[in-house]
Protein backbone atom coordinates (compact mmCIF):
# COMPACT_ATOMS: atom_id res chain seq x y z
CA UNK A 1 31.45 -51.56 27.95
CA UNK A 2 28.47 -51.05 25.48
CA UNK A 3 26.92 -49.13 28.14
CA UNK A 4 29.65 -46.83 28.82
CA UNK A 5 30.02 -46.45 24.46
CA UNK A 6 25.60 -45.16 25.40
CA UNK A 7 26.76 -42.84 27.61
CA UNK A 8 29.47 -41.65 25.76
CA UNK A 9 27.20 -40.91 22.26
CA UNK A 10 24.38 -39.50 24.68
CA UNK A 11 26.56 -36.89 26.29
CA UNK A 12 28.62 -36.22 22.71
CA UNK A 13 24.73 -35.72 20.95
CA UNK A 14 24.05 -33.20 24.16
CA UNK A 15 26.92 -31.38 23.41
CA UNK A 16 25.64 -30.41 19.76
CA UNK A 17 21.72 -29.72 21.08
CA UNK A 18 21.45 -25.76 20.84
CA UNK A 19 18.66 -24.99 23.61
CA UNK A 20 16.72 -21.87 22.53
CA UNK A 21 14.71 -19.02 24.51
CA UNK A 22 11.35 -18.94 23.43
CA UNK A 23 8.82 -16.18 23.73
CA UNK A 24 5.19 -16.18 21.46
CA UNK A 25 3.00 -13.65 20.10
CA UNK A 26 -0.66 -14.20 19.33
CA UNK A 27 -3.21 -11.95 18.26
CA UNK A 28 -4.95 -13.12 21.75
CA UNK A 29 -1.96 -12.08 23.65
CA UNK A 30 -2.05 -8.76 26.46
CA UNK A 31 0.34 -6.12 26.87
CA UNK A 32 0.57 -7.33 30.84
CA UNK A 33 1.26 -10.93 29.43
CA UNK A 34 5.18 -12.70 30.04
CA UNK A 35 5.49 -13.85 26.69
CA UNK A 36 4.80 -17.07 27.58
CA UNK A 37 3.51 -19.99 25.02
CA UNK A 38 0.29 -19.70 27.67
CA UNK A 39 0.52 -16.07 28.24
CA UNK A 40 1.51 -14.83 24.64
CA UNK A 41 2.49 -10.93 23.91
CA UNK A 42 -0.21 -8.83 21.64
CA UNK A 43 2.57 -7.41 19.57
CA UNK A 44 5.92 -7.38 17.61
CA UNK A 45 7.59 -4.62 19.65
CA UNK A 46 6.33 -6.26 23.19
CA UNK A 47 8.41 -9.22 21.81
CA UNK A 48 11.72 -6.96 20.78
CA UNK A 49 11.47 -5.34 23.68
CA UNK A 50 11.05 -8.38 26.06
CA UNK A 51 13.92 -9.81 24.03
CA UNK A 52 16.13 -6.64 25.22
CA UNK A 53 15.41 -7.34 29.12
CA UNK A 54 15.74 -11.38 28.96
CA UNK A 55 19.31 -10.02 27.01
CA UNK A 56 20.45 -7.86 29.78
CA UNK A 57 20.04 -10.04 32.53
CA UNK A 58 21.88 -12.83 31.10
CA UNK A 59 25.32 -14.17 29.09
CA UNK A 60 23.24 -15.21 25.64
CA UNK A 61 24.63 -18.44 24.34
CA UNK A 62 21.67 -20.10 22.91
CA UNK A 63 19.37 -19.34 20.50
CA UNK A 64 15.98 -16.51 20.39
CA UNK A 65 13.00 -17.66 18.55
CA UNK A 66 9.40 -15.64 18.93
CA UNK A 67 6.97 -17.55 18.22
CA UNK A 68 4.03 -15.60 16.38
CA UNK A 69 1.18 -17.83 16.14
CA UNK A 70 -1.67 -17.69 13.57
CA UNK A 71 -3.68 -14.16 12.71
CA UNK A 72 -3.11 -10.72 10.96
CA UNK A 73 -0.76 -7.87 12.32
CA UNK A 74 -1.45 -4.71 11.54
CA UNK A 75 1.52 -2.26 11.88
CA UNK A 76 1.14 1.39 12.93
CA UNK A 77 4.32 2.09 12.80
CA UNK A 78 7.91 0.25 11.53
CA UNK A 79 8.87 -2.38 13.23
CA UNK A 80 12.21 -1.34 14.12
CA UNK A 81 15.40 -3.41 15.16
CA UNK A 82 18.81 -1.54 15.75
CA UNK A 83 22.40 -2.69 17.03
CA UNK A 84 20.31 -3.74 20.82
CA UNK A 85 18.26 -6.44 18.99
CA UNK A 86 21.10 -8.50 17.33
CA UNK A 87 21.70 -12.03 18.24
CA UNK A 88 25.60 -14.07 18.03
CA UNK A 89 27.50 -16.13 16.04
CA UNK A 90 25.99 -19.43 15.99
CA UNK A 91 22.81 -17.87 18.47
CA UNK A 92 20.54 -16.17 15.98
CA UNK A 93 17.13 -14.46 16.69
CA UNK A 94 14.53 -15.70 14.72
CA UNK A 95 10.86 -14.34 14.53
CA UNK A 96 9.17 -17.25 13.13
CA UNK A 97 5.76 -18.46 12.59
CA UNK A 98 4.33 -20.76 14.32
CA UNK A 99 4.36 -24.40 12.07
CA UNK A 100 1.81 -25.22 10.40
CA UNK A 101 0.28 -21.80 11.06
CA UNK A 102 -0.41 -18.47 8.48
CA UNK A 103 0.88 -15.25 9.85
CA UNK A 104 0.25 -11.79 8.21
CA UNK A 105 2.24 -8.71 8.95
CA UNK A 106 0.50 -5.79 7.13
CA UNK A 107 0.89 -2.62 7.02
CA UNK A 108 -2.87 -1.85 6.41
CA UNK A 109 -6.13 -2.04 7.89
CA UNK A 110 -8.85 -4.74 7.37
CA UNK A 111 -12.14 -3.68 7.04
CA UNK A 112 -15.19 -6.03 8.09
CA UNK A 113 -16.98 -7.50 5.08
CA UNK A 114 -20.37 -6.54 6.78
CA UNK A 115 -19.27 -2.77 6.75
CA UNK A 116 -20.67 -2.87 2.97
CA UNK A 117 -23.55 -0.93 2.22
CA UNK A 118 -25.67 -0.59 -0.99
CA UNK A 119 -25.36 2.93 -2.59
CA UNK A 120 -28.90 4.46 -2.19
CA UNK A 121 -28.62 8.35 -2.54
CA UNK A 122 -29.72 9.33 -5.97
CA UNK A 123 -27.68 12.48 -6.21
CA UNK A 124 -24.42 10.49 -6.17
CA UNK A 125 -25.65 7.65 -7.93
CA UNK A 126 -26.95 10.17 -10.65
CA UNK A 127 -23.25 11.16 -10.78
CA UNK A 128 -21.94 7.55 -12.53
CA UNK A 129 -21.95 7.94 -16.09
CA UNK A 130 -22.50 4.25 -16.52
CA UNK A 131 -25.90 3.54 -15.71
CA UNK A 132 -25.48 -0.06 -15.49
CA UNK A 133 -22.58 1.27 -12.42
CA UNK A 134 -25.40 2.43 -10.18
CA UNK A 135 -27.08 -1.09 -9.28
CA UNK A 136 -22.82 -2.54 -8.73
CA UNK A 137 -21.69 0.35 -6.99
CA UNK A 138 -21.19 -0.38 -3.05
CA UNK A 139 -20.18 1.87 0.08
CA UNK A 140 -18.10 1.53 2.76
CA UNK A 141 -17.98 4.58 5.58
CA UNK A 142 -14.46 4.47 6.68
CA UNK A 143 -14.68 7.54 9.43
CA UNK A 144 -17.09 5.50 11.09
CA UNK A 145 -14.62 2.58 11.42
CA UNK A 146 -12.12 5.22 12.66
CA UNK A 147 -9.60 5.14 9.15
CA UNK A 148 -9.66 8.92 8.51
CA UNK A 149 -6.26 9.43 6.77
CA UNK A 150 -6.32 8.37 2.92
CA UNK A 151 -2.89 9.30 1.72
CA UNK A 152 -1.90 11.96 -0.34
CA UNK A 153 -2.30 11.85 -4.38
CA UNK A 154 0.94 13.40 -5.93
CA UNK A 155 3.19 14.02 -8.84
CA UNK A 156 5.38 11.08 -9.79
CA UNK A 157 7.10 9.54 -12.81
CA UNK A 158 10.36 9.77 -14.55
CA UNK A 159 13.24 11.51 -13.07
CA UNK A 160 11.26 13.15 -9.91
CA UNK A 161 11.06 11.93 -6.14
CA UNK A 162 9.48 8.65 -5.47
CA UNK A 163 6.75 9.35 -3.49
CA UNK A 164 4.27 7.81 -1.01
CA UNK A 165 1.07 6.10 -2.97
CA UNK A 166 -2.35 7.26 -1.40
CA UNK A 167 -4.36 5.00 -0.12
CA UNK A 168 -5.26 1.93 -2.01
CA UNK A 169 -7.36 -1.07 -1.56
CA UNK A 170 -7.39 -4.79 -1.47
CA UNK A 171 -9.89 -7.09 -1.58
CA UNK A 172 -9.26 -10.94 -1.36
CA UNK A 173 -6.02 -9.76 -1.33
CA UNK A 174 -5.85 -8.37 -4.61
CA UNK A 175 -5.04 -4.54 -5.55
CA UNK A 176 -8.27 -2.98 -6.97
CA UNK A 177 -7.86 0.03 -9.66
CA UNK A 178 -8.32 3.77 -8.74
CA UNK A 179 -11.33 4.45 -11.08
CA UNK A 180 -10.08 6.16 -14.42
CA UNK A 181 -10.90 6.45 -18.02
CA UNK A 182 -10.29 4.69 -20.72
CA UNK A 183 -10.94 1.14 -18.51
CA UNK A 184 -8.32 -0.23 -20.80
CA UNK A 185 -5.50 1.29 -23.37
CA UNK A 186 -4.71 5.24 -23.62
CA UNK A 187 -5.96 8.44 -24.97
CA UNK A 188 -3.69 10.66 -27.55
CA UNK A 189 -2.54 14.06 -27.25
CA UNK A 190 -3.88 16.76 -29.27
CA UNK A 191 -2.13 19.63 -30.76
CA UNK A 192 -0.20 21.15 -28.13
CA UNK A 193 -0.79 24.83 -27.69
CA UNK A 194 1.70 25.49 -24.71
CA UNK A 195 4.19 22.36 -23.79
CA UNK A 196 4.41 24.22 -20.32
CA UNK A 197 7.93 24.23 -18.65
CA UNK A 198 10.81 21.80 -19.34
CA UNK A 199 12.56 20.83 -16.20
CA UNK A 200 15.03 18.79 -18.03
CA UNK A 201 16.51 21.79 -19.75
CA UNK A 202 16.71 23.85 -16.36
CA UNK A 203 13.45 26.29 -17.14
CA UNK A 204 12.86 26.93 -13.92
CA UNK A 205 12.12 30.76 -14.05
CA UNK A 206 8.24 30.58 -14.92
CA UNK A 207 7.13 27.12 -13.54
CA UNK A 208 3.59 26.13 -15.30
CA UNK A 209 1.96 22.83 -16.91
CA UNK A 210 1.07 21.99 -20.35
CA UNK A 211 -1.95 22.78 -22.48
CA UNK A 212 -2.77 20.28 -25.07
CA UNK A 213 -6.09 19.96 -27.12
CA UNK A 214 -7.90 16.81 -25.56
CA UNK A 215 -9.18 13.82 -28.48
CA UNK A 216 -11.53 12.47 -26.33
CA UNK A 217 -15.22 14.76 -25.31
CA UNK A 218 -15.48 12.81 -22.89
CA UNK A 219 -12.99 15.13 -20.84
CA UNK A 220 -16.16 17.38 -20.77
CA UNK A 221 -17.96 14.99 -17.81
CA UNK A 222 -14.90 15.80 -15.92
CA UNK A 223 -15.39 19.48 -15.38
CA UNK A 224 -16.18 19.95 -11.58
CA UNK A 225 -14.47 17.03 -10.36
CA UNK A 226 -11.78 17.92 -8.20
CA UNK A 227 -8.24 16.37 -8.05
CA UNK A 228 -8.48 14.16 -11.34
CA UNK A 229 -5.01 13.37 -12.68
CA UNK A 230 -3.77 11.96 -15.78
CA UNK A 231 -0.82 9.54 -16.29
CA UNK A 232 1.40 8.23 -19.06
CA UNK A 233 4.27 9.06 -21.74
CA UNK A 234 3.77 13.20 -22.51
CA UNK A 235 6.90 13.47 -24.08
CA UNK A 236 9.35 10.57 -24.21
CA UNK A 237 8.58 7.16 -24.65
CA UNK A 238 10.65 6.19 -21.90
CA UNK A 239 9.70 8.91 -19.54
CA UNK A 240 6.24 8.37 -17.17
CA UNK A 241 4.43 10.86 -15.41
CA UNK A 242 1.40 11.57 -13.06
CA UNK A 243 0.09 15.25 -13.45
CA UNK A 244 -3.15 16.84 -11.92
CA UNK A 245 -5.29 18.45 -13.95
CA UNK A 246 -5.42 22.06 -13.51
CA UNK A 247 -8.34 23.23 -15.66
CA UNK A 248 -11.03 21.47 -18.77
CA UNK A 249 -11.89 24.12 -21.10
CA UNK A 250 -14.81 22.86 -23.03
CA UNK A 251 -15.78 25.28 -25.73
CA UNK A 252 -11.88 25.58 -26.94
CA UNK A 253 -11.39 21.63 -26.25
CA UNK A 254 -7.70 22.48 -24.06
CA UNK A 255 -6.48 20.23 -20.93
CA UNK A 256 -4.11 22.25 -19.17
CA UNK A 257 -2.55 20.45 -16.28
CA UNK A 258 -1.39 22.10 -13.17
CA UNK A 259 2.37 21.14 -12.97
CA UNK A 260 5.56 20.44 -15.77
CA UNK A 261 6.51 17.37 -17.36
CA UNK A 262 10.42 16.66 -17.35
CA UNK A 263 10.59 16.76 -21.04
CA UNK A 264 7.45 19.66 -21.90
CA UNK A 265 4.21 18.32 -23.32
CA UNK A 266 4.33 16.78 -26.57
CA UNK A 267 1.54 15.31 -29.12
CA UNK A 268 1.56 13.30 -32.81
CA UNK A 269 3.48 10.25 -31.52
CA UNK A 270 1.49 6.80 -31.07
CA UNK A 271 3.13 6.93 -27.95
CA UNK A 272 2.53 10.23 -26.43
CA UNK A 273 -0.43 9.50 -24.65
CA UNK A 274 -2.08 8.93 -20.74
CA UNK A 275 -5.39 7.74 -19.14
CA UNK A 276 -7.37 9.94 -16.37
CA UNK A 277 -7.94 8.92 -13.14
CA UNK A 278 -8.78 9.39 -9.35
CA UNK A 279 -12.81 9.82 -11.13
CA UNK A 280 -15.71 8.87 -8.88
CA UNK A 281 -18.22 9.63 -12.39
CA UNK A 282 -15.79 6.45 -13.84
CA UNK A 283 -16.09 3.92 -11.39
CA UNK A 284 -18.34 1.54 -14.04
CA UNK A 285 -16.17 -1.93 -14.29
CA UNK A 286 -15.12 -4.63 -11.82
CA UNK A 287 -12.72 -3.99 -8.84
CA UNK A 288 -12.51 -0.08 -9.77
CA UNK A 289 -12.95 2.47 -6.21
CA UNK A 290 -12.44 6.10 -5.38
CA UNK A 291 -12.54 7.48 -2.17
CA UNK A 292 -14.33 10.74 -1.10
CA UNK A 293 -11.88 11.88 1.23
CA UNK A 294 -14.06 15.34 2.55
CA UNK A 295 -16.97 12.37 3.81
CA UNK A 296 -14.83 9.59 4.12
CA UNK A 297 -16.54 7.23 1.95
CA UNK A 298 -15.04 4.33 -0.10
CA UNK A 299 -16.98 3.94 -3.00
CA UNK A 300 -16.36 0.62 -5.41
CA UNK A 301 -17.17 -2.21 -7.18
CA UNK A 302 -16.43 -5.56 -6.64
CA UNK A 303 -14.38 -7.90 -8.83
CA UNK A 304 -17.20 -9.74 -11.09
CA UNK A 305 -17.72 -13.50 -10.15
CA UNK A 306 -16.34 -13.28 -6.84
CA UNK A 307 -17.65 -13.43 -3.40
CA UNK A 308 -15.95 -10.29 -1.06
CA UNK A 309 -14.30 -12.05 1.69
CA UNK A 310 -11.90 -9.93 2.69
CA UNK A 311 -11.41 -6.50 2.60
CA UNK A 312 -7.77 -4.34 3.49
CA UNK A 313 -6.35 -0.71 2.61
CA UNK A 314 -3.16 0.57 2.96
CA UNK A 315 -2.24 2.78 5.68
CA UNK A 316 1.76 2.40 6.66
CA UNK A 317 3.45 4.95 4.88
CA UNK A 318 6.84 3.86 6.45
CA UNK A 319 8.89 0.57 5.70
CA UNK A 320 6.68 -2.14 7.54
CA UNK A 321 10.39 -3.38 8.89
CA UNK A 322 13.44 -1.41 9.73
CA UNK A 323 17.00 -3.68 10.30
CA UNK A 324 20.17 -0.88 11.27
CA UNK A 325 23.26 -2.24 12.23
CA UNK A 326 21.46 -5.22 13.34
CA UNK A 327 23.22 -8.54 12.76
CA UNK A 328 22.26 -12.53 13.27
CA UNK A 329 18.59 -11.80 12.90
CA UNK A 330 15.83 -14.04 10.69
CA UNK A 331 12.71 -14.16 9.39
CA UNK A 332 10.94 -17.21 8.88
């Protein structure tokens, strides 16, 4: 009798097991591979897509779960699930990492640590208007490591498009600065002499930037320097903005920037004000860069105190994962 009651419990705790399908990734897998924990895929989609086949062949009534076992993942593209890649009721798809194991899915590129080079050429170096800058500053050649497409720098701020970021850079997985000026706080605007166009009140007829008189002579390095950009409140307290600078006019002191503010251009106020940036002659404090994008050179310097262990920038433009109408998915 007791064994029959064994029996019983055994068969009624075989009836709740929910048996799962189980493919792996690893960043030692081949595109010829099964999928296999022995013969792993190299990649996300090779697991989505071997998901699809396996799915096609048979009625699914157990669970999905892709392994993806220990390493970085660089996207060059979205990952992309749509209504093929959904799982059932009570038979999700899960893509999982493996326990006990760290998985990163980036949507960047890492660059070797020993890619780092001193910066030896005098004419750049004579460029840095911090001397103490030209013994920090380091170089990293990024067309040589095949990364030739930096982003795009653009207009953004309150009430326009939101917009791609350029390029930007990690290291030890913290976001380093775009070199600018002031290092910390703001710079005031000056008497306005034209407050350029004002969107917000539908002058749209002859499109041009502000000109404000600069505070600051240090706007006078600038001149030469190509696609510097200032950002902050011009107007409104409430109302951010990124603007390129169109021209420095030294001997009458005027900033005139190259494209409209929402609200027009507007000086007096402790909080009409901005900070310059995307400057390669202000790269002189810890964890600052710029990138020359005509030579393809990432110039920067590293955070103080800390050893450079890792090094990343951002290159996915896109989501890094796309989900439409898919359903009973997870990621763990």
């Amino acid at each position: 009798m007791i064994k029959i009651f064994e029996i019983a419990v055994f068969l009624l705790l075989i009836g709740n097991v929910v048996f799962a399908k189980e493919f792996y990734v690893s960043t030692n897998g081949s595109k010829s591979n099964s999928g296999s924990k022995d013969e792993p895929f190299a990649t996300l989609e090779q697991a989505r897509n071997g998901i699809r086949s396996y799915k096609s062949s048979i009625n699914i009534s157990e669970e999905i779960i892709v392994w993806i076992r220990e390493g970085v993942y660089p996207l060059e593209a979205t990952f992309t699930l749509d209504e093929n890649d959904s799982g059932q009721p009570g038979f999700p798809i899960k893509y999982q990492a493996y326990p006990n194991e760290k998985v990163s899915i980036v949507g960047g590129k890492y660059i070797p640590v020993s890619s780092i080079q001193s910066v030896k050429d005098e004419q750049v170096l004579g460029q840095l208007l911090e001397p103490n800058a030209r013994t920090e500053i380091r170089m990293i050649n990024m067309k040589e490591l095949g990364i030739t497409d930096y982003g795009k720098q653009q207009q953004f701020g309150f009430g326009l498009p939101v917009v791609n970021s350029p390029m930007e850079l990690f290291i030890n997985n913290k976001k380093m600065v775009l070199a600018r000026y002031p290092n910390q706080g703001f710079l005031k605007i000056g008497n306005v002499i034209d407050r350029g166009s004002v969107p917000r009140q539908n002058d749209y007829i002859n499109i041009r930037g502000g000109t404000f008189e600069y505070t600051d002579d240090r706007h006078e390095k600038w001149i030469g320097q190509n696609n510097v950009w200032i950002k902050g409140t011009l107007n409104r307290g409430y109302a951010d903005d990124r603007i390129q600078i169109k021209e420095i006019n030294k001997d009458k002191k005027l900033l005139a920037l190259a494209t409209p503010h929402m609200y027009g251009i507007a000086g007096g106020k402790d909080f009409q004000q901005y900070y310059a940036e995307n400057l390669f002659s202000e790269i002189d404090a810890p964890g600052e860069f710029y990138i020359d994008e005509d030579d393809g050179i990432l110039y920067f310097i590293p955070p103080a105190k800390e050893e450079v262990t890792q090094i990343a920038v951002s290159t996915l433009e896109k989501p890094i994962l796309s989900l439409l109408n898919t359903s009973f998915v997870e990621f763990r």
